[in-house]
Protein backbone atom coordinates (compact mmCIF):
# COMPACT_ATOMS: atom_id res chain seq x y z
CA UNK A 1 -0.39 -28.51 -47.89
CA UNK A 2 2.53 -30.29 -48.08
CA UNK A 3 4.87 -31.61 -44.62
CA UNK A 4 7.65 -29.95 -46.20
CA UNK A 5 5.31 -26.26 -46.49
CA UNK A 6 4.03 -26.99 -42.47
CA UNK A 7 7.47 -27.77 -41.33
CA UNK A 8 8.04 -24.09 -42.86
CA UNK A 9 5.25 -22.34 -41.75
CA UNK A 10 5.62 -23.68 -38.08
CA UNK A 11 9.28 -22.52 -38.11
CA UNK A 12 8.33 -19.07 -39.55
CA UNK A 13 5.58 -19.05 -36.90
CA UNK A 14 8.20 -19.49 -33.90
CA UNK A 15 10.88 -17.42 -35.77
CA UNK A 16 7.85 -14.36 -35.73
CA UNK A 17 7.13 -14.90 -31.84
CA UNK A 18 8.95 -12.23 -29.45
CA UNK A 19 11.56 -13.58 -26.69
CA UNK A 20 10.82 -13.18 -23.34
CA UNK A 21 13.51 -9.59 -22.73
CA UNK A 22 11.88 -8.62 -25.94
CA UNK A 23 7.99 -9.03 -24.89
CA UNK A 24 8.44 -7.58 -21.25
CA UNK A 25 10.10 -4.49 -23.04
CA UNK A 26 6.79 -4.69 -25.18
CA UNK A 27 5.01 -4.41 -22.26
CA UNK A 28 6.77 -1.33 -20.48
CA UNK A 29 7.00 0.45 -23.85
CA UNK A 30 2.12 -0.31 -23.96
CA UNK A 31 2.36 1.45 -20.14
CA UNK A 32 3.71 4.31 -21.83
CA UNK A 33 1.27 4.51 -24.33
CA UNK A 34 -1.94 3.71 -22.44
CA UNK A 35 -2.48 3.81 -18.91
CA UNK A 36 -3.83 0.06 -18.68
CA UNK A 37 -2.89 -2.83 -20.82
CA UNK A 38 -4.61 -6.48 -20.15
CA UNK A 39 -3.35 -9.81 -20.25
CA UNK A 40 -5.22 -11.56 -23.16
CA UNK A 41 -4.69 -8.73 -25.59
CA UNK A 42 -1.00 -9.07 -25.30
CA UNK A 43 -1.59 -12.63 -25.27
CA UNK A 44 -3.00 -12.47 -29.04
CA UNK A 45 -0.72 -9.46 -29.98
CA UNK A 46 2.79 -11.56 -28.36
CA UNK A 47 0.80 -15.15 -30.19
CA UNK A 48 1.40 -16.80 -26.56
CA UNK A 49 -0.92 -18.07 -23.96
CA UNK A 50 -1.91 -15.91 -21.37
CA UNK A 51 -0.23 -17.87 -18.34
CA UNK A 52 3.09 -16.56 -20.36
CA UNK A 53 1.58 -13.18 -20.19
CA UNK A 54 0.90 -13.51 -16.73
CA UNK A 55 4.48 -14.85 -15.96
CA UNK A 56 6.15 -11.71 -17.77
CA UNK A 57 3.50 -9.40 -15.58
CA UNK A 58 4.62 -11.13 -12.15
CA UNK A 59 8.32 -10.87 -13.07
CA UNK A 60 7.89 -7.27 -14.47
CA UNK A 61 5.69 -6.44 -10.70
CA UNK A 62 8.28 -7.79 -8.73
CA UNK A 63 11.01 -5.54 -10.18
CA UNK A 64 8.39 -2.89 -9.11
CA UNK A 65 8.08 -2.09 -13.11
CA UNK A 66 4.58 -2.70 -13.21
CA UNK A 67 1.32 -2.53 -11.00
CA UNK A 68 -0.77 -5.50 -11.40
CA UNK A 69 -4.38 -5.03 -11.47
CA UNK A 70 -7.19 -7.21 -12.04
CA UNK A 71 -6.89 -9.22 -15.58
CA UNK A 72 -3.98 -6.37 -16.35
CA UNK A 73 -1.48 -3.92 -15.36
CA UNK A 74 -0.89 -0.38 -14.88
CA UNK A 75 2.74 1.37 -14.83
CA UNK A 76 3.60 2.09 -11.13
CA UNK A 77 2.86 5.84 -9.33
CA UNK A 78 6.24 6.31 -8.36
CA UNK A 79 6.95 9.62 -9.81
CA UNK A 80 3.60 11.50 -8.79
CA UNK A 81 2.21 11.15 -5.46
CA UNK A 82 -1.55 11.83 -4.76
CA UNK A 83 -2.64 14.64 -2.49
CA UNK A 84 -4.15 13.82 0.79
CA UNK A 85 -7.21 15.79 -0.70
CA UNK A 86 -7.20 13.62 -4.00
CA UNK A 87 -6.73 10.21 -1.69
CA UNK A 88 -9.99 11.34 1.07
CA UNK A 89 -12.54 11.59 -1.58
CA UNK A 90 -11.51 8.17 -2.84
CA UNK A 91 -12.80 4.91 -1.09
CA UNK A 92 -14.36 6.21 1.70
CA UNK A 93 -16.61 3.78 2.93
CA UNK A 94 -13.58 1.18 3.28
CA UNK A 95 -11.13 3.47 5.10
CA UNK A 96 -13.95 4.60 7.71
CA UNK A 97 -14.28 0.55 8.46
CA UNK A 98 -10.24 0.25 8.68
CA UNK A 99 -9.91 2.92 11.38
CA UNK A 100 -12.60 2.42 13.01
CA UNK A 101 -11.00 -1.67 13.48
CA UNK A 102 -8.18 0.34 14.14
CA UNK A 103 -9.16 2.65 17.10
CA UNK A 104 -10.65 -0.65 18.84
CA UNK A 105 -7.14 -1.88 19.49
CA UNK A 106 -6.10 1.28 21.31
CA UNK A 107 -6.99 1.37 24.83
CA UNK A 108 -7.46 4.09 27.75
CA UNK A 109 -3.71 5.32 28.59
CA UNK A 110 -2.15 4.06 25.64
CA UNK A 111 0.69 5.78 23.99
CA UNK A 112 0.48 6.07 20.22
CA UNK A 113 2.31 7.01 16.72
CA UNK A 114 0.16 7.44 14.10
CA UNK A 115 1.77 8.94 10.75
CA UNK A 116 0.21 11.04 8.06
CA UNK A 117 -2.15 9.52 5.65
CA UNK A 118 -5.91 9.15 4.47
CA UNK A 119 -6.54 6.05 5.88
CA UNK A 120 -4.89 7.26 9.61
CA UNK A 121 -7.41 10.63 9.38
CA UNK A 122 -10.31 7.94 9.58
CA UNK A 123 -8.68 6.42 12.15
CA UNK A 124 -8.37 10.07 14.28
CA UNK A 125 -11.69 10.94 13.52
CA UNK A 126 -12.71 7.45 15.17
CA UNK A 127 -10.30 7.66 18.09
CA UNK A 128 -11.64 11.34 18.54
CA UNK A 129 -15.54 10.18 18.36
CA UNK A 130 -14.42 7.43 21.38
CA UNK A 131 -12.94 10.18 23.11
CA UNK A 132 -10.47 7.54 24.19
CA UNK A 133 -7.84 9.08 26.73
CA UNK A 134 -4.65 8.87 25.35
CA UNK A 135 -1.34 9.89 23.99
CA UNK A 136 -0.84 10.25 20.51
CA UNK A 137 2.33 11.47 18.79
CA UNK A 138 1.90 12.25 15.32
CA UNK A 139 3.77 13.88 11.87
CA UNK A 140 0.12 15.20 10.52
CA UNK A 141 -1.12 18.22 10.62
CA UNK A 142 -4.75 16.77 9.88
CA UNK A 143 -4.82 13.74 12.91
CA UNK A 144 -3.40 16.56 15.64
CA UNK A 145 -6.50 18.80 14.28
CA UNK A 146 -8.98 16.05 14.53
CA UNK A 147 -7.68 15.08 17.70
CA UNK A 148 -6.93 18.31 19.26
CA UNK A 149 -10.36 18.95 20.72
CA UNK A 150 -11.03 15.14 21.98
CA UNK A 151 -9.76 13.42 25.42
CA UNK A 152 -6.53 12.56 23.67
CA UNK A 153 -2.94 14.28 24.27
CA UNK A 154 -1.55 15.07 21.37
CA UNK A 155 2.10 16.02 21.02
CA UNK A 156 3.18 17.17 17.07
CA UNK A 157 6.58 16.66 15.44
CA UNK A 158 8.53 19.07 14.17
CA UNK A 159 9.96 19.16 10.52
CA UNK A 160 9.83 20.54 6.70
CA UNK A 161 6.33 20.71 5.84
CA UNK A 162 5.19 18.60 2.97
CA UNK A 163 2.11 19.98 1.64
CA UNK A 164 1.02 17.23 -0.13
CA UNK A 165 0.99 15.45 2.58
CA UNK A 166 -0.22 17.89 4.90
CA UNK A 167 2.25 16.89 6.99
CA UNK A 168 5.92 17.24 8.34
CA UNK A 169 9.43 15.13 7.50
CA UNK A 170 12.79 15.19 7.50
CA UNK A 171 15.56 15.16 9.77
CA UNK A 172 14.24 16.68 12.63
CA UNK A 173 11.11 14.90 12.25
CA UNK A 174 13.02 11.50 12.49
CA UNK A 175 15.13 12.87 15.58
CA UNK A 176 12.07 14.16 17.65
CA UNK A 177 10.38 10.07 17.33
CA UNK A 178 13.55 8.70 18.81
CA UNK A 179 12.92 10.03 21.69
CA UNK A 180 9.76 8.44 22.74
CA UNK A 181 9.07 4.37 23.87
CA UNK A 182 5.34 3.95 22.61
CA UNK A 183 2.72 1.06 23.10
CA UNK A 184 1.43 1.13 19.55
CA UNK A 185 1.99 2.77 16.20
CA UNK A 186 -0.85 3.09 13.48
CA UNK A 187 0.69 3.88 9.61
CA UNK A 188 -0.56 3.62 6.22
CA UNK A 189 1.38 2.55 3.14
CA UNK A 190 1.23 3.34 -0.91
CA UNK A 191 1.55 -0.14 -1.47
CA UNK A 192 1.96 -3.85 0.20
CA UNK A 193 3.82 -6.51 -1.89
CA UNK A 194 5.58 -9.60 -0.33
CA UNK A 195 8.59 -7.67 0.09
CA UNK A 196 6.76 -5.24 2.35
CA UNK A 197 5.14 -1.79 2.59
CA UNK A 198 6.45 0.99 -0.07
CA UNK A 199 6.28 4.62 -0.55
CA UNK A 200 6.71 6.58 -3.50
CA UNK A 201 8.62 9.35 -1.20
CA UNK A 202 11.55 8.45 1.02
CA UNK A 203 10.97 10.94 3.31
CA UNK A 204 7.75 9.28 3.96
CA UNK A 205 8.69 5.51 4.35
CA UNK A 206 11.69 6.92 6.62
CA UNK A 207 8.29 8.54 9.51
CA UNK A 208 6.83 5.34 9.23
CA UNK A 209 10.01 3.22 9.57
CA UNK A 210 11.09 5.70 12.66
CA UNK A 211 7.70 4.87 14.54
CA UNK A 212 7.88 1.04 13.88
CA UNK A 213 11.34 1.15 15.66
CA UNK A 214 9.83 2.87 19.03
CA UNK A 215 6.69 1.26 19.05
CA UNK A 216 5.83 -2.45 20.98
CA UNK A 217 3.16 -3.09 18.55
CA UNK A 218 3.06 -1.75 14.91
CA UNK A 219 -0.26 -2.43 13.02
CA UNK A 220 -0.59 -1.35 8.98
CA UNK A 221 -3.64 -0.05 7.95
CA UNK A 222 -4.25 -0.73 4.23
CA UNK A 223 -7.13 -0.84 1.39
CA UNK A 224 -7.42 -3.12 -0.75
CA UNK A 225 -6.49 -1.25 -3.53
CA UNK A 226 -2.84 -1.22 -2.65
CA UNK A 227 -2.19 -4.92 -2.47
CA UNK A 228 0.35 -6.19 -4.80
CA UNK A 229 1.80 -2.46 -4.85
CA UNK A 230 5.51 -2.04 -5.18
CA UNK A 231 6.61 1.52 -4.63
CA UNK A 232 10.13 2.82 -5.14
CA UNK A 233 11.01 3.20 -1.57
CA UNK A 234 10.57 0.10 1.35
CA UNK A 235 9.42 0.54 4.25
CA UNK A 236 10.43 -2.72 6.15
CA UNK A 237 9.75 -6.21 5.88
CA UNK A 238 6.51 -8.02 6.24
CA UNK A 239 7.97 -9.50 9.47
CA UNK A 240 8.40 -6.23 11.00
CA UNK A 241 4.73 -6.03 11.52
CA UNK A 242 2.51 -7.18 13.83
CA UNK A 243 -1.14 -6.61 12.62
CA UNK A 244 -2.35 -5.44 8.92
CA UNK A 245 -5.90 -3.64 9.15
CA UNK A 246 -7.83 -4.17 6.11
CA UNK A 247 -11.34 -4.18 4.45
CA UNK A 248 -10.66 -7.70 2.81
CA UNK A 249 -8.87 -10.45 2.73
CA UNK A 250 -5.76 -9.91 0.48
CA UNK A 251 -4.70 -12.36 -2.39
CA UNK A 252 -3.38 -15.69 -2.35
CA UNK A 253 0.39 -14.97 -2.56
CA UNK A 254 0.50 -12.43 -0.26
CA UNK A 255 -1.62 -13.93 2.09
CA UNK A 256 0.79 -17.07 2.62
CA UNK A 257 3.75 -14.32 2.56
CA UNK A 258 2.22 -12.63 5.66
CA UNK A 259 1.38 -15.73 6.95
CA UNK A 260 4.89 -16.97 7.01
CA UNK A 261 5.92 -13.57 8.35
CA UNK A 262 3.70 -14.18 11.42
CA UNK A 263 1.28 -11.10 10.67
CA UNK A 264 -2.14 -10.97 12.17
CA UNK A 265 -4.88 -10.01 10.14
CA UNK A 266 -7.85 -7.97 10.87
CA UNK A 267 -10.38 -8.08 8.76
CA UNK A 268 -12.14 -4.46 8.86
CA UNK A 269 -16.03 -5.50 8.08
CA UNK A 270 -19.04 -3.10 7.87
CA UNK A 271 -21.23 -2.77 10.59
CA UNK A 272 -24.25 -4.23 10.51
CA UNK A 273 -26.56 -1.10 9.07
CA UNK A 274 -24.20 -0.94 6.61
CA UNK A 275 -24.33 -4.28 5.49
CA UNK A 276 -27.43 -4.32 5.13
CA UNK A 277 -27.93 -0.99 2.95
């Protein structure tokens, strides 16, 4: 082949590859079409190397576009929200080991928020099996059950129920946690990212951003699977926390973020039967 034909069939070749607006709209437009789209089959489809793949995913996640998963992406669960009853049956085993880590901070006395959520049930159902004597003021309808026949007080907002959530918001909701100084509060998230927690549902992120603002000490509790999570509606910044309660250590990039931010992390590890099952 001639130098003159190469010349030509390199220029064609870069003339035929997509610009970077026009790949990332590629990408949104595959999320719509499939549920899960991975980073070296857009790298042979787009005729680019997969770092440039994984550049247009990070850009597209931190626009909250996407949802990053391992060697892909998924589109973001903004829109739907999972029921409580969809979200217990689903890693079990890792949310048991988060509250339980998370009922060991609480001691006798103690006042404490905890919001709605699966991962905050396990921690009531731990709190309740330490019948630890304390004060608990919480938006569930779910923790006050578990809790209601234990050594704890429990004292339950009013609100609009959210059924979904089995739980209450809203206005009054927000009004009624004003009015209480706490030691600790315990809430869950949708998502963690380096800008900070995220909820697909304001009237969610607005509970959990009301009991961060009364409480002393505000710990996260968090599986794994929502790391690198960007919902539509933020909850606070990563420096508005004090501890994040998880069942492993989270990626690199967030890792440094929270470290930056000054959050503690507590590892949530199984006990030792379970470890060795």
């Amino acid at each position: 082949m001639s130098k003159a034909k190469t010349r030509q069939k390199h220029s064609k070749k870069g003339r035929d590859r997509l610009k970077k607006s026009d790949r990332r709209q590629r990408i949104l437009l595959e999320l719509k079409l499939r549920p899960h789209v991975r980073i070296s089959d857009l790298a042979r489809s787009f005729d680019v190397s997969t770092e440039t793949v994984r550049r247009d995913f990070d850009a597209l996640a931190e626009d909250g576009l996407i949802a990053r998963a391992h060697g892909g992406a998924s589109a973001p669960v903004q829109g739907h929200y999972l029921s409580l009853d969809e979200r217990n049956a689903a890693r079990v085993a890792e949310r048991e080991r988060i509250g339980n880590a998370a009922a060991g901070l609480v001691r006798e006395g103690e006042t404490v928020m905890i919001d709605s959520g699966s991962t905050t049930a396990q921690l009531a159902r731990s709190l309740a099996y330490r019948d630890i004597r304390c004060t608990v003021i919480t938006n569930s309808i779910p923790v006050a059950v578990t809790l209601g026949g234990s050594a704890a007080e429990v004292i339950v907002c009013p609100g609009a129920y959210l059924a979904a959530e089995a739980a209450v918001v809203g206005y009054e909701t927000l009004e009624f946690l004003g009015r209480f100084n706490v030691d600790r509060c315990m809430i869950g998230a949708s998502g963690l990212s380096d800008d900070g927690p995220s909820e697909p549902i304001g009237d969610i992120a607005a509970v959990k951003r009301a009991m961060l603002g009364r409480s002393a000490e505000r710990h996260l509790l968090l599986d794994a699977q929502k790391f690198n999570q960007k919902q539509l509606h933020k909850v606070c910044e990563l420096s508005d926390l004090d501890t994040l309660i998880v069942d492993t250590v989270p990626p690199s990039q967030l890792a440094v973020a929270l470290s930056v931010a000054d959050v503690e992390l507590l590892i949530a590890v199984p006990a030792p039967e379970q470890a060795l099952a």
